[in-house]
C-alpha atoms as a PDB file:
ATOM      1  CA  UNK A   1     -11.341  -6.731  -7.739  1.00  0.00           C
ATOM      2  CA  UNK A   2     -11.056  -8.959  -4.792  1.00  0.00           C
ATOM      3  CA  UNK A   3     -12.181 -12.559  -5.868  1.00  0.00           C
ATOM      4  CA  UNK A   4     -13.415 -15.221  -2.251  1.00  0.00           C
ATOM      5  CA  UNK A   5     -14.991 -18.253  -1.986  1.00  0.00           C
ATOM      6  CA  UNK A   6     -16.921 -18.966   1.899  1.00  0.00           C
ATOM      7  CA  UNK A   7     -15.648 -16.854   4.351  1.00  0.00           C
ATOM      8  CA  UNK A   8     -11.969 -16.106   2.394  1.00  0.00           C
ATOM      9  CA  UNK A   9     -12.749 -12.472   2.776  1.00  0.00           C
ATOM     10  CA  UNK A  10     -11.889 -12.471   6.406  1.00  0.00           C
ATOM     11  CA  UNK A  11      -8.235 -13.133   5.990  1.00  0.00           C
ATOM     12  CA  UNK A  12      -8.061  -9.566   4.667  1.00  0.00           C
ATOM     13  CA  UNK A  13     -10.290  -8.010   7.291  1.00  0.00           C
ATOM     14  CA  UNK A  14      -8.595  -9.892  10.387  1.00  0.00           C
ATOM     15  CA  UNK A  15      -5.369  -8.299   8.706  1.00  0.00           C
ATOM     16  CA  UNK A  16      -6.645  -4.758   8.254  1.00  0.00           C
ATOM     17  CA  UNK A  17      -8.629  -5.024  11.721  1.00  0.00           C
ATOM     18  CA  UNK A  18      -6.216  -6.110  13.501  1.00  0.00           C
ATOM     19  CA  UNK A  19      -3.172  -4.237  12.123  1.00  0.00           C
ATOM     20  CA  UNK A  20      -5.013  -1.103  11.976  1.00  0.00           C
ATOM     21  CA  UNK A  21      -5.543  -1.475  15.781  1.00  0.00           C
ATOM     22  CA  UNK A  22      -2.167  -2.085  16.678  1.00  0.00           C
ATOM     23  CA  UNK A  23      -0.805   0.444  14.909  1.00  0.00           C
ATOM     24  CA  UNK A  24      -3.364   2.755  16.564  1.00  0.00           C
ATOM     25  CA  UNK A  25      -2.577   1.268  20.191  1.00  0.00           C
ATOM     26  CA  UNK A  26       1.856   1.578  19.332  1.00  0.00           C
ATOM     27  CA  UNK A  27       1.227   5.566  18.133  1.00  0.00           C
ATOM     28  CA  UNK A  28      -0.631   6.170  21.407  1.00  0.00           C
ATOM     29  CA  UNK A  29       2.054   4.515  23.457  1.00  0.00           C
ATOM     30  CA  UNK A  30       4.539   6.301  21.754  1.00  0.00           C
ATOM     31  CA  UNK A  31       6.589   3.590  19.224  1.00  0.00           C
ATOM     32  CA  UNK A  32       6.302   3.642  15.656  1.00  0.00           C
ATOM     33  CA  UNK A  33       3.353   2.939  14.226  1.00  0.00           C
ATOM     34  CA  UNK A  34       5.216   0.742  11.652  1.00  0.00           C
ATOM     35  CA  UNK A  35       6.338  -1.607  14.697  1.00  0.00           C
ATOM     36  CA  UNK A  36       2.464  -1.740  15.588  1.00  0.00           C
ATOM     37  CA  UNK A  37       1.634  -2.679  12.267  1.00  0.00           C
ATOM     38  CA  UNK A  38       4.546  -5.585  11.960  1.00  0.00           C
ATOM     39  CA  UNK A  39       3.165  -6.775  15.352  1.00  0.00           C
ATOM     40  CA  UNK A  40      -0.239  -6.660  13.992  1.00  0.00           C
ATOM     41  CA  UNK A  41       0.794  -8.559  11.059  1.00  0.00           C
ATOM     42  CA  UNK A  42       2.207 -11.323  13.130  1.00  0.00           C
ATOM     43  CA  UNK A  43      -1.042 -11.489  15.636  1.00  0.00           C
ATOM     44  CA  UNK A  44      -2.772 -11.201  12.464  1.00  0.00           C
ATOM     45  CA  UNK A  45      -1.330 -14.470  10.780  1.00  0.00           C
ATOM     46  CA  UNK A  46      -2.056 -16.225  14.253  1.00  0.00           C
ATOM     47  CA  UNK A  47      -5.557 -15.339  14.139  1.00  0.00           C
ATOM     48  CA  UNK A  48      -5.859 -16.708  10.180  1.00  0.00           C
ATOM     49  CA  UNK A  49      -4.070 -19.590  10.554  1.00  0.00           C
ATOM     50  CA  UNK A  50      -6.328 -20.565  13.352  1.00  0.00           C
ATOM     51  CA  UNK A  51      -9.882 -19.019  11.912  1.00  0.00           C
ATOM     52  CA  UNK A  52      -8.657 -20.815   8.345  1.00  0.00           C
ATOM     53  CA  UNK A  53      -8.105 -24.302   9.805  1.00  0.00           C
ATOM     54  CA  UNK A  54     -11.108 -24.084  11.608  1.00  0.00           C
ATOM     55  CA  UNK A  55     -13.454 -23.096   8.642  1.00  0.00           C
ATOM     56  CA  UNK A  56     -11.898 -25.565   6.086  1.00  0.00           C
ATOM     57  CA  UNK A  57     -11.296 -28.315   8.271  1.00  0.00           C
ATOM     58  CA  UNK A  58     -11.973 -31.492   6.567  1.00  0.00           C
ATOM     59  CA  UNK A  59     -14.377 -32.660   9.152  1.00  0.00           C
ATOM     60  CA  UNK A  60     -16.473 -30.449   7.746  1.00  0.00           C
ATOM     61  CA  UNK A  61     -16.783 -32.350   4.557  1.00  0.00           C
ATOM     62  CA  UNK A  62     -20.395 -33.831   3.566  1.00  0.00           C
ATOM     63  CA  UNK A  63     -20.924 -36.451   1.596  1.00  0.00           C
ATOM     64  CA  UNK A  64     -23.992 -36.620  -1.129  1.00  0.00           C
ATOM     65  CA  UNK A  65     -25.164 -38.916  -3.115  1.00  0.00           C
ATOM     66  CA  UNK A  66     -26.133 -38.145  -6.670  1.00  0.00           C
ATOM     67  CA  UNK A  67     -29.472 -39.081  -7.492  1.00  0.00           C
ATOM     68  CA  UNK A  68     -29.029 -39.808 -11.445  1.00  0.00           C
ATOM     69  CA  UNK A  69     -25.787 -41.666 -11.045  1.00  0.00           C
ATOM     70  CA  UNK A  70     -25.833 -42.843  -7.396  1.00  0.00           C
ATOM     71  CA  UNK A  71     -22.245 -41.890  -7.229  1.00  0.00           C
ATOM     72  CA  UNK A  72     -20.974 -40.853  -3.508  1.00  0.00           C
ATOM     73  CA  UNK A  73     -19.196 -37.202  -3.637  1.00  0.00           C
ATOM     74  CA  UNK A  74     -17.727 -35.230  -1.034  1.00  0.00           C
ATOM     75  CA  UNK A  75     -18.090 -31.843  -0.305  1.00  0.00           C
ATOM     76  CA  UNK A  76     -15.285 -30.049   1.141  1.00  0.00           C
ATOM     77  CA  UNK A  77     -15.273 -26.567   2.683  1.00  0.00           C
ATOM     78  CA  UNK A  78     -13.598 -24.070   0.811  1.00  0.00           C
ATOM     79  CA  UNK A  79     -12.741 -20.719   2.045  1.00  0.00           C
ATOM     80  CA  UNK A  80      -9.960 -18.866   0.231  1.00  0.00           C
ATOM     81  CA  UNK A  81      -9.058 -15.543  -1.434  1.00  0.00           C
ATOM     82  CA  UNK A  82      -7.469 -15.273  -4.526  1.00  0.00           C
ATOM     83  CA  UNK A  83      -7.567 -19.014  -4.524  1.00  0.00           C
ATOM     84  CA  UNK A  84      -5.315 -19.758  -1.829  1.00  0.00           C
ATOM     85  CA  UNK A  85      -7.461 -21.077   0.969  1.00  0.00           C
ATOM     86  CA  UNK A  86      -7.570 -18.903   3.532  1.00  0.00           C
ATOM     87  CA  UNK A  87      -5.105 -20.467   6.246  1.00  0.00           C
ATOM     88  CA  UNK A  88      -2.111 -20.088   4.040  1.00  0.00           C
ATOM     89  CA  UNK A  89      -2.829 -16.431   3.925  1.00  0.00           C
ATOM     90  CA  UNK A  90      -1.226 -16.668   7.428  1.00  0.00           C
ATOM     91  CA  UNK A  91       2.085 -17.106   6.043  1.00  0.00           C
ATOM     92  CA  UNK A  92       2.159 -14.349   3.735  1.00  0.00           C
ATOM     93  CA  UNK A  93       1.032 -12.201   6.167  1.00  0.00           C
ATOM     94  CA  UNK A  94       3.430 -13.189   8.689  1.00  0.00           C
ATOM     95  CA  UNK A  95       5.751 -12.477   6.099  1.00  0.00           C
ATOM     96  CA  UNK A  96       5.375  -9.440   5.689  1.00  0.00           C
ATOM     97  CA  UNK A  97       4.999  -8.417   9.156  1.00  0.00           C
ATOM     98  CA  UNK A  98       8.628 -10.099   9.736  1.00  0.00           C
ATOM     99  CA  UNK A  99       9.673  -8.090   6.637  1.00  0.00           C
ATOM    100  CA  UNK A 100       8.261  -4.649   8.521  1.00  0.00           C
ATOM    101  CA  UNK A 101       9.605  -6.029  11.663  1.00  0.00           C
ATOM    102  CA  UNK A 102      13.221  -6.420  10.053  1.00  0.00           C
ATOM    103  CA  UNK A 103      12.584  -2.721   8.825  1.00  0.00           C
ATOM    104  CA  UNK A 104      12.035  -1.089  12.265  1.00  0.00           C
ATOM    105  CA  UNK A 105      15.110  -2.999  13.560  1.00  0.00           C
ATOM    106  CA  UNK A 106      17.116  -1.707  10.804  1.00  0.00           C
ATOM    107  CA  UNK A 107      16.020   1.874  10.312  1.00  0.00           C
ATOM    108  CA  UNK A 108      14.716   2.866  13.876  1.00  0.00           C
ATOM    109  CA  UNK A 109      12.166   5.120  14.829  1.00  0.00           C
ATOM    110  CA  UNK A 110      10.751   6.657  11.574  1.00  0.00           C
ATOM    111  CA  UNK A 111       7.857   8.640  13.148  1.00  0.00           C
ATOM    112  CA  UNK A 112       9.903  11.007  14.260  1.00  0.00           C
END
């Protein structure tokens, strides 16, 4: 069960998208497609961090005023997946495409 709030739901498909791609594009060249998906991974994070700051950028807040109270409350954007707004999903995806990225180096060529 994948749980979003907003747009969260594109951190995963900007990951999936764009790692699926290069992956694709590194097999056709002939690498590994494990070095297209670490490099995917690290475009990836690029491309959240800067959707994710854009979406939940706080000068996108509204303010409102209650009617029965006549309090002032803010609104804030929120855009997250598994409640962790989705900009910080940049850094766990870069993670793990420096983790994959540390495996090619190590191991080499394991298409082959």
């Amino acid at each position: 069960m994948v749980i979003w709030k907003g747009y969260g739901i594109l951190a995963l498909v900007i990951a999936i998208a764009i790692g699926a791609l290069t992956s694709y594009a590194f097999s056709k060249i002939g690498s590994t497609e494990d070095l297209g998906a670490a490099v995917g991974a690290l475009i990836s994070a690029i491309v959240i961090w800067v959707v994710g700051n854009k979406l939940n950028s706080p000068a996108k807040a509204r303010t409102m005023v209650d009617k029965q109270t006549g309090q002032e409350v803010t609104v804030k954007p929120n855009h997250s997946l598994f409640f962790i707004k989705m900009q910080y999903w940049a850094f766990i995806i870069g993670a793990i495409g420096l983790v994959l990225l540390i495996k090619v180096a190590v191991h080499g060529d394991s298409s082959s």
